[in-house]
Every structure is written in C-alpha cells, then in structure tokens.
PDB file of N, CA and C in Angstrom:
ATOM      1  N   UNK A   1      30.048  -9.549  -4.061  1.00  0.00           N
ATOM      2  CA  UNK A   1      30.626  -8.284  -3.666  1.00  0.00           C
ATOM      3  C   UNK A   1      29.499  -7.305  -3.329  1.00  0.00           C
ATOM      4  N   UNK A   2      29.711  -6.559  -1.913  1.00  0.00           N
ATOM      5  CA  UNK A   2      28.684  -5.695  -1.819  1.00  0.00           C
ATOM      6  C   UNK A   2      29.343  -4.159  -1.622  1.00  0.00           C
ATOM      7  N   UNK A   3      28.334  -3.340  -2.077  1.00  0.00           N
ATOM      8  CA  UNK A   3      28.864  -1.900  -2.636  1.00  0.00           C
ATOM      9  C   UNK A   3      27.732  -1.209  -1.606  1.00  0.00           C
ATOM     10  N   UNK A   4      28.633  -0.497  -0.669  1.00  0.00           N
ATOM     11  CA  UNK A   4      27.975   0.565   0.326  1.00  0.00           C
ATOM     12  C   UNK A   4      27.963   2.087   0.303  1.00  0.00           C
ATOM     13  N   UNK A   5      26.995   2.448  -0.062  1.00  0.00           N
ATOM     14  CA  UNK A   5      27.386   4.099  -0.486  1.00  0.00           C
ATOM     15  C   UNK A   5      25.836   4.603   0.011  1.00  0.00           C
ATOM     16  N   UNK A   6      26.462   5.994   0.932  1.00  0.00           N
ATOM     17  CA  UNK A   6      25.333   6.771   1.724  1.00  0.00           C
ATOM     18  C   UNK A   6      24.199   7.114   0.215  1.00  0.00           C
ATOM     19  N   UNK A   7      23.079   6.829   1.114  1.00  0.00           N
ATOM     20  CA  UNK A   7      21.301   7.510   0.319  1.00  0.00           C
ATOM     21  C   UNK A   7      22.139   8.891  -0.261  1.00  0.00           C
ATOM     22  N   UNK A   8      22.606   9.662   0.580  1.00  0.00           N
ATOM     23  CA  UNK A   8      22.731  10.807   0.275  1.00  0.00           C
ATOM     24  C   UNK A   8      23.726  11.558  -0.191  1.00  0.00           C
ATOM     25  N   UNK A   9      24.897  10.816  -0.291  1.00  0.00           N
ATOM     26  CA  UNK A   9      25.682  10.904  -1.418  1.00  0.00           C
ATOM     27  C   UNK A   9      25.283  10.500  -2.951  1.00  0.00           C
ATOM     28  N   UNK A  10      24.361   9.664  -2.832  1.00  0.00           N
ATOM     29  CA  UNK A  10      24.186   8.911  -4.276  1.00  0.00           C
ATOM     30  C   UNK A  10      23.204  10.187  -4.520  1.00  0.00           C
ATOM     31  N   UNK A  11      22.067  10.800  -4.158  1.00  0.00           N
ATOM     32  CA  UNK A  11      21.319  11.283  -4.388  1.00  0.00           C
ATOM     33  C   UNK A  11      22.198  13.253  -4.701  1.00  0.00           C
ATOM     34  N   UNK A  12      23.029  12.864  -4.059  1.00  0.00           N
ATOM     35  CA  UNK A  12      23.865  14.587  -4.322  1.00  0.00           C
ATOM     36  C   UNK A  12      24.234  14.363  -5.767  1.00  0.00           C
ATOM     37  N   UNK A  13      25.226  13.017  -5.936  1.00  0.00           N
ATOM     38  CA  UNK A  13      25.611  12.942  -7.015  1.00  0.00           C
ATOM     39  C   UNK A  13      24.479  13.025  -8.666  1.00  0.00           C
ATOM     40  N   UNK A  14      23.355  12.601  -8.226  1.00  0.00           N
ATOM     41  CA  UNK A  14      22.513  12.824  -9.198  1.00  0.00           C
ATOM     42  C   UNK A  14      21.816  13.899  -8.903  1.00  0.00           C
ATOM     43  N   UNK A  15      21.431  14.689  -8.686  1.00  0.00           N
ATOM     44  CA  UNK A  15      21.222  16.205  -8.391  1.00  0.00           C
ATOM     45  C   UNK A  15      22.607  17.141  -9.570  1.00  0.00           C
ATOM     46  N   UNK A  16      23.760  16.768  -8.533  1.00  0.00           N
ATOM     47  CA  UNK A  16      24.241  17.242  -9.906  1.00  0.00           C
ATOM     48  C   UNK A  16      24.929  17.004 -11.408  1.00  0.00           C
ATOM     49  N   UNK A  17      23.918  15.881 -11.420  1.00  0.00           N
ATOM     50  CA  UNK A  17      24.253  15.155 -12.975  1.00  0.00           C
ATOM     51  C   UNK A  17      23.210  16.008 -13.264  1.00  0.00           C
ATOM     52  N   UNK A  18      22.369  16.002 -12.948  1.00  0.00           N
ATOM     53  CA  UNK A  18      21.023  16.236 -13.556  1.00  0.00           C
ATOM     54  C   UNK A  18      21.135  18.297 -13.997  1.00  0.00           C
ATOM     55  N   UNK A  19      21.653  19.092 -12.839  1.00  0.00           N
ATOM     56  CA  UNK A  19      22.257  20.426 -12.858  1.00  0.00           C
ATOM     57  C   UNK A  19      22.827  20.270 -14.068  1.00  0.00           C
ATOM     58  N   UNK A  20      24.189  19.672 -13.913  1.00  0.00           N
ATOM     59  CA  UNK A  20      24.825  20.075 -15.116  1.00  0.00           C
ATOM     60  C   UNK A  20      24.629  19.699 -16.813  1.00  0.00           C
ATOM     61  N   UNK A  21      24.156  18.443 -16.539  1.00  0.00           N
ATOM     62  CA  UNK A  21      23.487  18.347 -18.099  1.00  0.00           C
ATOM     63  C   UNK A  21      22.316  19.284 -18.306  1.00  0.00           C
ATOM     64  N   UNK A  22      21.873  20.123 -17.599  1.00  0.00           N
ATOM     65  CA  UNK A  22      20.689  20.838 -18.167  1.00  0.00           C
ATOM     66  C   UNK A  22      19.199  20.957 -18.037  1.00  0.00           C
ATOM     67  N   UNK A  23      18.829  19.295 -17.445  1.00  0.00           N
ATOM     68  CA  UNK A  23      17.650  18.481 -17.039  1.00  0.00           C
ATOM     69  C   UNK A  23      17.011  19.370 -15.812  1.00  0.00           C
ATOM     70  N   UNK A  24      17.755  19.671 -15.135  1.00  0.00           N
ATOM     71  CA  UNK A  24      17.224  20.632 -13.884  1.00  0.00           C
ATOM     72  C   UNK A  24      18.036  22.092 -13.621  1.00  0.00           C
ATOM     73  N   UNK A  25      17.372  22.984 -13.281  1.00  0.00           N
ATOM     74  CA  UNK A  25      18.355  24.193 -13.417  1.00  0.00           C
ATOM     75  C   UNK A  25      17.918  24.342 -11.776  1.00  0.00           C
ATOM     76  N   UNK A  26      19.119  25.264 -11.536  1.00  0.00           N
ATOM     77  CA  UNK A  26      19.811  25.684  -9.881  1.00  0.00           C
ATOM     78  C   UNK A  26      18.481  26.119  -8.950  1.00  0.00           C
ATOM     79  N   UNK A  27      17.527  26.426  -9.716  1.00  0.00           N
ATOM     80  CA  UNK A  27      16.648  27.554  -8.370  1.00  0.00           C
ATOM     81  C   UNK A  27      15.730  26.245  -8.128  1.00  0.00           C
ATOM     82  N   UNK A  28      15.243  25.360  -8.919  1.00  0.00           N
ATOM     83  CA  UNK A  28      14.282  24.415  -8.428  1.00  0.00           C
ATOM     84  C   UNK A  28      14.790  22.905  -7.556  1.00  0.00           C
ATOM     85  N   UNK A  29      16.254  22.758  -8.031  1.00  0.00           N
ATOM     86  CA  UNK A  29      17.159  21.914  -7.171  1.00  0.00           C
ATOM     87  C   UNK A  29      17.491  23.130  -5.739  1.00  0.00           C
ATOM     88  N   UNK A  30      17.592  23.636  -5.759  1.00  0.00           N
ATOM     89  CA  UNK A  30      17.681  25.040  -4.777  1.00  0.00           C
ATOM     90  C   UNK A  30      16.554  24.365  -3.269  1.00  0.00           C
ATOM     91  N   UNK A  31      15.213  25.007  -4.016  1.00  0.00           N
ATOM     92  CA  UNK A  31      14.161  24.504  -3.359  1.00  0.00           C
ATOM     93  C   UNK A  31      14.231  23.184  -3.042  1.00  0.00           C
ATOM     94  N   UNK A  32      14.026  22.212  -3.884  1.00  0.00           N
ATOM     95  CA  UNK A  32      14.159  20.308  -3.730  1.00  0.00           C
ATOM     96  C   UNK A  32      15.231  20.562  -2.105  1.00  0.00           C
ATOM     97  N   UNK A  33      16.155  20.973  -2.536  1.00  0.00           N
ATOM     98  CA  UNK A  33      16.859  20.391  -0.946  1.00  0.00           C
ATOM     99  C   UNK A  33      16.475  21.275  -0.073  1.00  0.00           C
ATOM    100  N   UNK A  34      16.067  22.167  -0.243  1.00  0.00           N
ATOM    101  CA  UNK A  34      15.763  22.691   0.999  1.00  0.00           C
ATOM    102  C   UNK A  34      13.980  21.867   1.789  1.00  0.00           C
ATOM    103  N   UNK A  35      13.160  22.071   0.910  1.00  0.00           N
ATOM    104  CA  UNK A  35      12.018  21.218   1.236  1.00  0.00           C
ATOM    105  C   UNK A  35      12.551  19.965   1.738  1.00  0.00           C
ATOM    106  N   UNK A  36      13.504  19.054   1.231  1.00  0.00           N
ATOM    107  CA  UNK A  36      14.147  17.926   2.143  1.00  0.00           C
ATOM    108  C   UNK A  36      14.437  18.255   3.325  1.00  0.00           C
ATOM    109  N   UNK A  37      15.584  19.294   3.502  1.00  0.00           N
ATOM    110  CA  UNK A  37      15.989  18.979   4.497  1.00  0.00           C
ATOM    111  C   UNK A  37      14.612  19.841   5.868  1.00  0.00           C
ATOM    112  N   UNK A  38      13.858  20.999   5.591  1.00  0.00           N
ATOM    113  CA  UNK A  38      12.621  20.638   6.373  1.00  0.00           C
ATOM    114  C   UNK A  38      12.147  19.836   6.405  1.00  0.00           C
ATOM    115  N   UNK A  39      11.396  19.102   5.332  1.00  0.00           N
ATOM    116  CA  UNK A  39      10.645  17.896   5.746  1.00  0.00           C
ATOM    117  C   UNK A  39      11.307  16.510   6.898  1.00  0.00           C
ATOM    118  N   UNK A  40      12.980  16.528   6.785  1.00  0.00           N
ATOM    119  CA  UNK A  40      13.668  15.776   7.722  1.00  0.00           C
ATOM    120  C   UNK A  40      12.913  16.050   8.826  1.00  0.00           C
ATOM    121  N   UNK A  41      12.647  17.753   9.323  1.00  0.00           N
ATOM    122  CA  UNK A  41      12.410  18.260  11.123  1.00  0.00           C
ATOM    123  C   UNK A  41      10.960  17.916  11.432  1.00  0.00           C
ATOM    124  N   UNK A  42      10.165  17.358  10.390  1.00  0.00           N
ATOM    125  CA  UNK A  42       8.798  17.382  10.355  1.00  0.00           C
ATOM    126  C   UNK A  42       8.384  15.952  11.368  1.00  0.00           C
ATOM    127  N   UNK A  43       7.111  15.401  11.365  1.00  0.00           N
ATOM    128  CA  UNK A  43       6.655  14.089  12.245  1.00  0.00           C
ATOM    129  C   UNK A  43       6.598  13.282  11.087  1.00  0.00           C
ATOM    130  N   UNK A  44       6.656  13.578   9.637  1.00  0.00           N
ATOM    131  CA  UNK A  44       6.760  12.340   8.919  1.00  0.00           C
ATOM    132  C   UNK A  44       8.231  11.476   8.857  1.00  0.00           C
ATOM    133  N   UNK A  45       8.889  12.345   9.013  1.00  0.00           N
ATOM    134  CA  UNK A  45      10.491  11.797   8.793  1.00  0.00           C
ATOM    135  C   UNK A  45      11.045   9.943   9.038  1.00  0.00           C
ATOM    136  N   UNK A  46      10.515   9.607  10.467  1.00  0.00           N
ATOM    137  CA  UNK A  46      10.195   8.674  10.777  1.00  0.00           C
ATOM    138  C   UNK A  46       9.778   7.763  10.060  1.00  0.00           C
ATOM    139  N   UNK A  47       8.376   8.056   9.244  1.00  0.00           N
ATOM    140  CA  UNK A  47       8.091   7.195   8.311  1.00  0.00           C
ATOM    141  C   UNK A  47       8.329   6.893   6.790  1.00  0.00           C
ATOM    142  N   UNK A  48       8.935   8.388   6.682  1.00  0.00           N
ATOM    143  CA  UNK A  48       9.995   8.392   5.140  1.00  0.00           C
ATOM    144  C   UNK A  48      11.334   7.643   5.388  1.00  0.00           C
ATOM    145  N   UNK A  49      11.779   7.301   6.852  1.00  0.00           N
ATOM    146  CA  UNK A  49      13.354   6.876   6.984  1.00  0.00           C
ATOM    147  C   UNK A  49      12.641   5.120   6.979  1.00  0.00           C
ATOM    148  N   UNK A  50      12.046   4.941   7.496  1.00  0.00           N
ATOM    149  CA  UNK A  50      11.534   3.545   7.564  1.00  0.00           C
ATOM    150  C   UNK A  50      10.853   2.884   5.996  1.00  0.00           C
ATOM    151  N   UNK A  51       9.955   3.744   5.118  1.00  0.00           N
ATOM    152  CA  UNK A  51       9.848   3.373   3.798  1.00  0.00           C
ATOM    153  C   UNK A  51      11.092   3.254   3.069  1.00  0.00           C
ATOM    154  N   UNK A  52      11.712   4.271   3.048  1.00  0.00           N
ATOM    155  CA  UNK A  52      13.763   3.924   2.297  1.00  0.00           C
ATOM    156  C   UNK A  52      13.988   2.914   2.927  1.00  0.00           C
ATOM    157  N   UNK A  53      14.266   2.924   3.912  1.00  0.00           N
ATOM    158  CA  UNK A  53      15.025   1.575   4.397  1.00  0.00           C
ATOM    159  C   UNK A  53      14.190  -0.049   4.159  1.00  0.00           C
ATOM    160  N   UNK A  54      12.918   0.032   3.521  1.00  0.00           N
ATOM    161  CA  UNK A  54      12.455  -1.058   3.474  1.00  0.00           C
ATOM    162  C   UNK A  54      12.509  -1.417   2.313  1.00  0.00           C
ATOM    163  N   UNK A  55      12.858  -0.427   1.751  1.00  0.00           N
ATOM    164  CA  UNK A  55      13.065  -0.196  -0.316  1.00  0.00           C
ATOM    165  C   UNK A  55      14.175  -0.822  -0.495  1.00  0.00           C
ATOM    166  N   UNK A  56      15.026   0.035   0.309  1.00  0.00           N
ATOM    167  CA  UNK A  56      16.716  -0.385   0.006  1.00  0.00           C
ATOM    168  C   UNK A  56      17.015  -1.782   0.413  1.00  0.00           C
ATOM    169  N   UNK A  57      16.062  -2.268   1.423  1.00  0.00           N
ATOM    170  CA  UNK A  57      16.076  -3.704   2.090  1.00  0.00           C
ATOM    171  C   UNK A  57      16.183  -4.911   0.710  1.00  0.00           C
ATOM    172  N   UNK A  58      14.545  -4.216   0.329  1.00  0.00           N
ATOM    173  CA  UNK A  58      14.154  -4.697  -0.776  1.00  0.00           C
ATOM    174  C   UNK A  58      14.861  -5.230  -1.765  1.00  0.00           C
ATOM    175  N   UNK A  59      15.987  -3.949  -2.294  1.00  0.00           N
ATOM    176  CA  UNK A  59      16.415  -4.160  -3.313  1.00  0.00           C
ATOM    177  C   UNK A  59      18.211  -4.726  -3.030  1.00  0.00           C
ATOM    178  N   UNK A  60      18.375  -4.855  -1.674  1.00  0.00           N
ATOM    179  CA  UNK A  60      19.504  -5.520  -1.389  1.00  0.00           C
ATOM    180  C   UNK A  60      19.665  -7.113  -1.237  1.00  0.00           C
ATOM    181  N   UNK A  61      17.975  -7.396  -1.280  1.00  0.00           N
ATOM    182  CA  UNK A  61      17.991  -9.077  -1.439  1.00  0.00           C
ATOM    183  C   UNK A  61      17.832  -9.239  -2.995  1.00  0.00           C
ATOM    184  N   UNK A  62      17.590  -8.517  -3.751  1.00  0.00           N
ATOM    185  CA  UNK A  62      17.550  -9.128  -5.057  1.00  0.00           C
ATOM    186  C   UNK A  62      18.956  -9.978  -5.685  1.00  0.00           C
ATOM    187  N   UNK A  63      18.594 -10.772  -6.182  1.00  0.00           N
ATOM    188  CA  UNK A  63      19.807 -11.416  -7.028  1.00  0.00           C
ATOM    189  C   UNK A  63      19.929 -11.720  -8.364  1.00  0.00           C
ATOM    190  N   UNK A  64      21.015 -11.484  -8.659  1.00  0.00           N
ATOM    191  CA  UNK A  64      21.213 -11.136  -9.817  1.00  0.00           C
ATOM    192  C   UNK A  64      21.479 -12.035 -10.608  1.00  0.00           C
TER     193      UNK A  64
END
C-alpha cells in the first residue's frame, strides 16, 4: 500500500503540532515560512526541489 501526501501539507501539519504543544511559538514559525516561501523565488530553489525529491526518492524505495 502506498500513502501519497503533499511535502507541504505534511510539513504544515507539523508546524502546527509543534505551535500548539508549545515547542515553537507563533513569531519564529511566523518567520520559518516566510524565509521559505522567499527562498522558493531565489536561484537555489531548483536545487532544494531536486535534493527533496531525491530524499523522498530515497526513502520511497526502502522496504520494510
């Protein structure tokens, strides 16, 4: 069985696990996404979308 769920849903969802238990408070998760989503418009982007995807590659051949 394979389980498909967006980078960036999974990553919202822990953002706010992390908010609400306490672990991170609002103004520095605040910043975190915003520095993301600039760094998206930047010339590295390209090579941050190609390292994830070789990670996630990675870890989609593992077996269990």
């Amino acid at each position: 069985m394979t389980l498909n769920i967006s980078l960036v849903l999974l990553l919202g969802i822990v953002l706010v696990v992390l908010i609400r238990g306490g672990t991170l408070k609002a103004g520095p998760a605040i910043v975190s996404v915003l520095f993301g989503f600039f760094l998206a418009s930047t010339s590295m982007a390209p090579d941050i979308n190609r390292f994830v995807s070789g990670v996630t590659t990675v870890i989609g051949q593992i077996q269990f």
